[in-house]
Protein backbone atom coordinates (compact mmCIF):
# COMPACT_ATOMS: atom_id res chain seq x y z
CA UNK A 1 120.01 94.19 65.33
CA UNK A 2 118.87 92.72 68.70
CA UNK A 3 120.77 94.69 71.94
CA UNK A 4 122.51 91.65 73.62
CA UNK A 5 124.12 93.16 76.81
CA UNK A 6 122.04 95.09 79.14
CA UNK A 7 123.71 97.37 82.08
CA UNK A 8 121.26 99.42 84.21
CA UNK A 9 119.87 100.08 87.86
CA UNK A 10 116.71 97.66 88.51
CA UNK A 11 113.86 98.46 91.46
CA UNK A 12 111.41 95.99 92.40
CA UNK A 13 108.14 96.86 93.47
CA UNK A 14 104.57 95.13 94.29
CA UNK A 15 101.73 97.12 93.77
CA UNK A 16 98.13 96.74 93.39
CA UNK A 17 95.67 96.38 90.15
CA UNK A 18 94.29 99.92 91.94
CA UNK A 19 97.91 100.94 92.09
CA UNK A 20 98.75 100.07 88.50
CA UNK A 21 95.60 101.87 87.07
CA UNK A 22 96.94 105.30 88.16
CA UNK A 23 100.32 104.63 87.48
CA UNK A 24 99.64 103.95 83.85
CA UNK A 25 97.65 106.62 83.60
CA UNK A 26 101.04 109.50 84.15
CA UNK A 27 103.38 106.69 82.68
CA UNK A 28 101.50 106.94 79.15
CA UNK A 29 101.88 110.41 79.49
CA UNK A 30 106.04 110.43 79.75
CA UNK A 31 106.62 106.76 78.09
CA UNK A 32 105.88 105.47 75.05
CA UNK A 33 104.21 101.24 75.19
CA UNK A 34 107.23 99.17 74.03
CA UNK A 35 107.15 97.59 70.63
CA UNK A 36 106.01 94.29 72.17
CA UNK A 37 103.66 96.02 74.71
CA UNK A 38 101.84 93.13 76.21
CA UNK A 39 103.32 89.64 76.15
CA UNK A 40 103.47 86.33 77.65
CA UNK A 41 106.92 85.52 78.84
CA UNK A 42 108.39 82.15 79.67
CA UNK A 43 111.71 81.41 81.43
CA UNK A 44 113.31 78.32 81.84
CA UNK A 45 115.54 78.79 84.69
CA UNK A 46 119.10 76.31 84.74
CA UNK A 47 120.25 75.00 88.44
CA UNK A 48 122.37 71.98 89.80
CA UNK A 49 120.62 69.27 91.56
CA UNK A 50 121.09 71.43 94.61
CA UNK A 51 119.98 74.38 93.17
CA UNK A 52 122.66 76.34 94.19
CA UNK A 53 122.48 79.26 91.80
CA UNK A 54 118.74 79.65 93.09
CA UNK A 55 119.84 79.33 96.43
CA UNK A 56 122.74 82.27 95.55
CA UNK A 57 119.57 84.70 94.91
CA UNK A 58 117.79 83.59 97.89
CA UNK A 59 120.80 84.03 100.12
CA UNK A 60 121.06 87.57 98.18
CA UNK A 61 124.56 87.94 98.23
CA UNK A 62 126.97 91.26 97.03
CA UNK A 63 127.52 88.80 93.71
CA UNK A 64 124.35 86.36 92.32
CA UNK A 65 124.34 84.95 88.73
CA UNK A 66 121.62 83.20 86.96
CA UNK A 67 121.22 80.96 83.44
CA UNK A 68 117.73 81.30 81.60
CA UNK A 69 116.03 80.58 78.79
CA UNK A 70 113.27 82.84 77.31
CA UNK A 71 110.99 82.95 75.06
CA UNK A 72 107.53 84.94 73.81
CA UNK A 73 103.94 83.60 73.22
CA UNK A 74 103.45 83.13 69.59
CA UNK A 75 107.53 83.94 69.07
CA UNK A 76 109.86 81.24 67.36
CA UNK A 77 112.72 82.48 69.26
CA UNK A 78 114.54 81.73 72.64
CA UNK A 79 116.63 83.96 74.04
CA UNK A 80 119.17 81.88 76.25
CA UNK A 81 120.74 84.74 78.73
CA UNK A 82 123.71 84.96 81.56
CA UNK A 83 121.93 87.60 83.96
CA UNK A 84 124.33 88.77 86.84
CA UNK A 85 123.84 90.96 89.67
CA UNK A 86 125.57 93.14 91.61
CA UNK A 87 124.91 94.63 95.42
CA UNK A 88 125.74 98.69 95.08
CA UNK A 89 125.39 100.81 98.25
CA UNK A 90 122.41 102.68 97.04
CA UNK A 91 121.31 100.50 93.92
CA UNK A 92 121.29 97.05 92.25
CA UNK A 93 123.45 96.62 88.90
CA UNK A 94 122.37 94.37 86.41
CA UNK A 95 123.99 92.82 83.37
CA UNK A 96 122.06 90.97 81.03
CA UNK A 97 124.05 89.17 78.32
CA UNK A 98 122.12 86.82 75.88
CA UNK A 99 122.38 85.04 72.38
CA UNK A 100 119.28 84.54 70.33
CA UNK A 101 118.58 80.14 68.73
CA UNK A 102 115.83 79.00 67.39
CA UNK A 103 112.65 76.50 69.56
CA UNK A 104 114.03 73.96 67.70
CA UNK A 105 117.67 74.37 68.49
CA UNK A 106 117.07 74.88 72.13
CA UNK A 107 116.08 71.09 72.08
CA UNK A 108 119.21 70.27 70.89
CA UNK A 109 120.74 72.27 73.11
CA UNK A 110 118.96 71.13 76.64
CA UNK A 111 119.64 67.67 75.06
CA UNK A 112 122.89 68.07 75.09
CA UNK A 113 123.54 66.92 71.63
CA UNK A 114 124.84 70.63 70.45
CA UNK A 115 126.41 73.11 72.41
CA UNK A 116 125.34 76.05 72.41
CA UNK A 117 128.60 78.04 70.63
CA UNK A 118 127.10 75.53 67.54
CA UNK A 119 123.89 76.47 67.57
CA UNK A 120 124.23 80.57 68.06
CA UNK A 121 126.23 80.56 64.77
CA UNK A 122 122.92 80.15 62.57
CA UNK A 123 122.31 83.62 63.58
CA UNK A 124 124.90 85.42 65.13
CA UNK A 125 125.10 88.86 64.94
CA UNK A 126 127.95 90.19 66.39
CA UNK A 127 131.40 88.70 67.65
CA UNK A 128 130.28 89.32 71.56
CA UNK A 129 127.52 86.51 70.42
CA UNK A 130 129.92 83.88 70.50
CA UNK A 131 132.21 84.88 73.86
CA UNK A 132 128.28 85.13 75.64
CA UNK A 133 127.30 81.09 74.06
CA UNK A 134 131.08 80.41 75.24
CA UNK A 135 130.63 81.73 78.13
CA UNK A 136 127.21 79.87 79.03
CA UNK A 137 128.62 76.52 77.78
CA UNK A 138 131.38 76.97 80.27
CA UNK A 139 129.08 77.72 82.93
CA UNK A 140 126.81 75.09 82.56
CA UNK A 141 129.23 72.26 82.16
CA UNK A 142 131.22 73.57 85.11
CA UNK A 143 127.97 73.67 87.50
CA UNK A 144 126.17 70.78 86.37
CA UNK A 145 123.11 73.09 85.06
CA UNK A 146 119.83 72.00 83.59
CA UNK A 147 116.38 73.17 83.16
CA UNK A 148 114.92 73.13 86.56
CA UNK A 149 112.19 75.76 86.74
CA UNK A 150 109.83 77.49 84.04
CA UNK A 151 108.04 80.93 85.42
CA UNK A 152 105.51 82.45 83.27
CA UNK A 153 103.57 85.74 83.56
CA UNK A 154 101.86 88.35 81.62
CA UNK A 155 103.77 91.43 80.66
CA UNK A 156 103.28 95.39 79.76
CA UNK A 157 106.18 97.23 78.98
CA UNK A 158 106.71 101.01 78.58
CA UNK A 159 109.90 102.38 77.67
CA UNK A 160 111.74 106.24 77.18
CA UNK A 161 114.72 106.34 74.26
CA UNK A 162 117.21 107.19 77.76
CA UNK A 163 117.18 103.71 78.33
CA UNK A 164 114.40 103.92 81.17
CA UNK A 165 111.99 101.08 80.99
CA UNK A 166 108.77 100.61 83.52
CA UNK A 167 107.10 97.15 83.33
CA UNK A 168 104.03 95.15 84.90
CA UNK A 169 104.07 91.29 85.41
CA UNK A 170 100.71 89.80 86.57
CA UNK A 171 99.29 86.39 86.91
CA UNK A 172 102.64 84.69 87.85
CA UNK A 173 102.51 80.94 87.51
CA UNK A 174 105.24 78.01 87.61
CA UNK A 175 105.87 74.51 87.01
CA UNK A 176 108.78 72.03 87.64
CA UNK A 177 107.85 69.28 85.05
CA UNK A 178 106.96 69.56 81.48
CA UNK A 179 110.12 72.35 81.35
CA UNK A 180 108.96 73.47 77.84
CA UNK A 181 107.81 76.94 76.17
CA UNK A 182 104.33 75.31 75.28
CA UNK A 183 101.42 76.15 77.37
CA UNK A 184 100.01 73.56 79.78
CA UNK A 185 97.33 73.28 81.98
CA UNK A 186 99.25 72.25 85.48
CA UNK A 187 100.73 75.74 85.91
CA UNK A 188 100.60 76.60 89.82
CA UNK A 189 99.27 79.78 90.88
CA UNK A 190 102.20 81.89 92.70
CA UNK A 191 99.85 84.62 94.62
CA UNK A 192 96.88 83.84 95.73
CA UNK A 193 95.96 87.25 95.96
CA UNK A 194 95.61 88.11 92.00
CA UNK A 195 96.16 91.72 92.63
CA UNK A 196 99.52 91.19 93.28
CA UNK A 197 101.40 93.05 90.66
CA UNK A 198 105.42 93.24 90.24
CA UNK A 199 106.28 96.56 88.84
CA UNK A 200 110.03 97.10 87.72
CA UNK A 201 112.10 100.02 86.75
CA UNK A 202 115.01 99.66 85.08
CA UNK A 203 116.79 102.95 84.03
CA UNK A 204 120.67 104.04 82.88
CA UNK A 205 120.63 106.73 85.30
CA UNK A 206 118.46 108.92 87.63
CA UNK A 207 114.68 108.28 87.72
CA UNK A 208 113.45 111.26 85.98
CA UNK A 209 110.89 113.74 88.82
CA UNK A 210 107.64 112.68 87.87
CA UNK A 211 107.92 109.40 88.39
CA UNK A 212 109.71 109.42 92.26
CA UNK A 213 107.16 112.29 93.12
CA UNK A 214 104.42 109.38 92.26
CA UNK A 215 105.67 106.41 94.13
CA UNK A 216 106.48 108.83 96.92
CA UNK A 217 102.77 109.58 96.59
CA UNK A 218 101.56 105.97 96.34
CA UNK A 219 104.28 104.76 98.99
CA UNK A 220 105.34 102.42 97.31
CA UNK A 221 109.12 101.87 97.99
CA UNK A 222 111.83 99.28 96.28
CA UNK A 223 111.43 95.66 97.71
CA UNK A 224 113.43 92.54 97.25
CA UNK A 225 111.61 90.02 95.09
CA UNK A 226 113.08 87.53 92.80
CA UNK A 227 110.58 85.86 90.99
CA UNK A 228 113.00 82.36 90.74
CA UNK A 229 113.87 82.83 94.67
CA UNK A 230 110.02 82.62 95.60
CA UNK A 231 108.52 79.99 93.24
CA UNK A 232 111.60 78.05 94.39
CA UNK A 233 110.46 78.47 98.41
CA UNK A 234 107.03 77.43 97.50
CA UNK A 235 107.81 74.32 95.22
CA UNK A 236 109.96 73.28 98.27
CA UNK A 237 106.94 73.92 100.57
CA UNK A 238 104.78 72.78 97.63
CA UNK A 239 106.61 69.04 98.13
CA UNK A 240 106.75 69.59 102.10
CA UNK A 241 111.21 69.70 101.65
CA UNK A 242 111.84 71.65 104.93
């Protein structure tokens, strides 16, 4: 069965390709490569006209919530998710809550012709499936949502069976037409330095030794970045919106 709601501490860090070399090297060591180790992963991110749940991350407030879709290269599955976040005093909470519909049925869905409560029947799993696609029809209809945004990048994942995970997204792109999990050829570039590397951590409780006596040796130190919050900044600078 697929895990549907997600509750753990989340770092964000950028490092380097020189960075990410060594730290793979002790992570392979302590972590085992997830069962999808390397992926492409798109997310189609839902927003008002004024974009005010992208704004909400921006803005960074105790409280932010956000409505994707995602999907897998080569996967026949979307994966439509409520991801909320809270401020803590030393760390960042995050929930993750998500029901799993076909390609096909997210068409229906963005098209509004089925809701999604319908559509996450076909393969529900559990009876939090329907409260989450209840939950995300509520919220969408309430706020005006719709596909806005897609963000792509290339993933490695490493996980532990304590519920810490380590992963590296590279090669960041974006688009605001074409919103669709297919590939095209008018992505846009986020850095234009392609070492740029977003490393996250995302444990259940303390980071275990080895890995805070590394990125005390590399200096690399927690950083705000949300993917959606800077692609959005560009694409305004992108179509000169001050």
């Amino acid at each position: 069965m697929q895990e549907k709601v997600f509750d753990r501490v989340e770092k964000k860090y950028l490092v380097t390709a020189r960075d990410k070399a060594e730290l793979v090297k002790i992570i392979g060591d302590n972590l085992k490569k997830d069962t999808y180790h390397k992926s492409e992963v798109f997310n189609i991110y839902f927003d008002n006209d004024n974009f005010d749940l992208i704004t909400q991350s921006i803005d960074w407030t105790d409280f932010k919530e956000k409505i994707r879709a995602r999907s897998y290269g080569g996967y026949d599955r979307v994966f439509v998710e409520i991801k909320t976040k809270i401020r803590g005093k030393d760390n960042n909470i995050g929930y993750k809550r998500r029901v799993m519909i076909t390609k096909n049925d997210f068409e229906e869905f963005v098209s509004g012709r089925q809701n999604l409560q319908a559509l996450s029947q076909k393969s529900i799993e559990t009876v939090d499936d329907l409260q989450i696609a209840k939950e995300a029809d509520y919220l969408i209809k309430k706020l005006d949502l719709k596909p806005k945004i897609l963000v792509v990048y290339d993933r490695e994942s490493y996980k532990d069976s304590d519920g810490l995970r380590i992963t590296f997204d590279e090669n960041l792109r974006y688009r605001d037409q074409n919103l669709s999990f297919i590939k095209a050829n008018d992505d846009k570039i986020y850095f234009e330095d392609d070492h740029n590397i977003i490393m996250e951590i995302k444990a259940s409780g303390a980071l275990p030794l080895w890995l805070v006596k590394k990125m005390s040796e590399f200096k690399l130190y927690p950083q705000q970045f949300s993917k959606i919050g800077n692609i959005y900044k560009k694409l305004r600078k992108d179509h000169n919106v001050q």
